[in-house]
Protein backbone atom coordinates (compact mmCIF):
# COMPACT_ATOMS: atom_id res chain seq x y z
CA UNK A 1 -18.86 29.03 -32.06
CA UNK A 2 -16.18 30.42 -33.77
CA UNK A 3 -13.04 27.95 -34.46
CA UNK A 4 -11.05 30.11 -32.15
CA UNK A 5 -13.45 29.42 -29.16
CA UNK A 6 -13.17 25.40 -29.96
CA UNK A 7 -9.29 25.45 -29.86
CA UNK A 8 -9.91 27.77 -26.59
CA UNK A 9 -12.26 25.45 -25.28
CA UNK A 10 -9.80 22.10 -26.08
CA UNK A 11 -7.55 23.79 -24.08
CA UNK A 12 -9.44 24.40 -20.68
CA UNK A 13 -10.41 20.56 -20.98
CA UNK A 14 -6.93 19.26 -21.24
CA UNK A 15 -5.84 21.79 -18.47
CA UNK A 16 -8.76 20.35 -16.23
CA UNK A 17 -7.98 16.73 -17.55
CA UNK A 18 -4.38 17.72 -16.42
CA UNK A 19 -5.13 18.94 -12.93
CA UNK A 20 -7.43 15.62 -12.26
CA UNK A 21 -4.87 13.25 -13.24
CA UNK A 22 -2.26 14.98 -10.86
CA UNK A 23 -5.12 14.65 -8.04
CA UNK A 24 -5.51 10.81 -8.99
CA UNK A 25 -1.85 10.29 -9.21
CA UNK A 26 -1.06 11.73 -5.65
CA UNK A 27 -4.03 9.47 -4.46
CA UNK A 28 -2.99 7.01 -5.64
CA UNK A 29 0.43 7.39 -4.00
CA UNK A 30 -1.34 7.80 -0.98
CA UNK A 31 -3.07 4.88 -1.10
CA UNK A 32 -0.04 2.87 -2.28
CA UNK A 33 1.88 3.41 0.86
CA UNK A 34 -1.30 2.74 3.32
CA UNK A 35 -1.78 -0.50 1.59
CA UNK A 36 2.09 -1.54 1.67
CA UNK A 37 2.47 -0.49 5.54
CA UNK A 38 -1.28 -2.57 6.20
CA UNK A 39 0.28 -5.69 4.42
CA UNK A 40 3.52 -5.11 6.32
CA UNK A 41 1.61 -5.11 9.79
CA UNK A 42 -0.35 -8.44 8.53
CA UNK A 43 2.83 -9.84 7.97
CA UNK A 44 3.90 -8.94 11.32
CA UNK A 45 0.94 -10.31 12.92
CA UNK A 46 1.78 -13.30 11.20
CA UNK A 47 4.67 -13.60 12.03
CA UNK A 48 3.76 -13.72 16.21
CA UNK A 49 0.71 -16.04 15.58
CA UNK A 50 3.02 -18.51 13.65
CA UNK A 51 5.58 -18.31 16.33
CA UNK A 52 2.98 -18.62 19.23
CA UNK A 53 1.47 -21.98 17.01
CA UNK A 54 5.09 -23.33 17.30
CA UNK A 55 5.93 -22.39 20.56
CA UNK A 56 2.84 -24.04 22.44
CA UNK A 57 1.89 -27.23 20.49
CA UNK A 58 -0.72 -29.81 21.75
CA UNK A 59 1.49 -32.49 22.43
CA UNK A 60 2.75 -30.16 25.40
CA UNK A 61 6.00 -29.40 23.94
CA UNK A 62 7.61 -26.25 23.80
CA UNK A 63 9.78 -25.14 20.84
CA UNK A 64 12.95 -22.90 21.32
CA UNK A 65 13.89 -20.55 18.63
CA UNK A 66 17.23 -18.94 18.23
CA UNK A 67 17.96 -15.86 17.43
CA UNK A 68 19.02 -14.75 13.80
CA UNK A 69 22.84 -15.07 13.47
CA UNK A 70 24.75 -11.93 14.17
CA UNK A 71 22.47 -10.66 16.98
């Protein structure tokens, strides 16, 4: 292998290198925005549950909340 053919052949790795971490940085992205809009749902979720623990307690009592100033 002539020293040619190495520099040829460091090139077509770097260019495939190249292309893979493109592919693993859009994933990524991807990823990154179905994981923030799954923990913004959870929080949602929690949201209700903690107002529905509130609202109905054992002792039979029933919590009002207001709503946030300016609405």
């Amino acid at each position: 292998m002539s020293f040619g053919d190495k520099i040829l052949g460091g090139l077509r790795s770097i260019v495939l290198i190249e292309e893979r971490v493109k592919r693993l940085d859009e994933n990524l992205g991807a990823l990154k925005r179905e994981a923030t809009s799954a923990v913004a749902d959870h929080e949602k979720r929690l949201i209700r549950l903690e107002t529905i623990i509130e609202l109905h307690r054992p002792d039979g009592t029933t919590l009002r909340i207001a709503p946030p100033e300016g609405q």
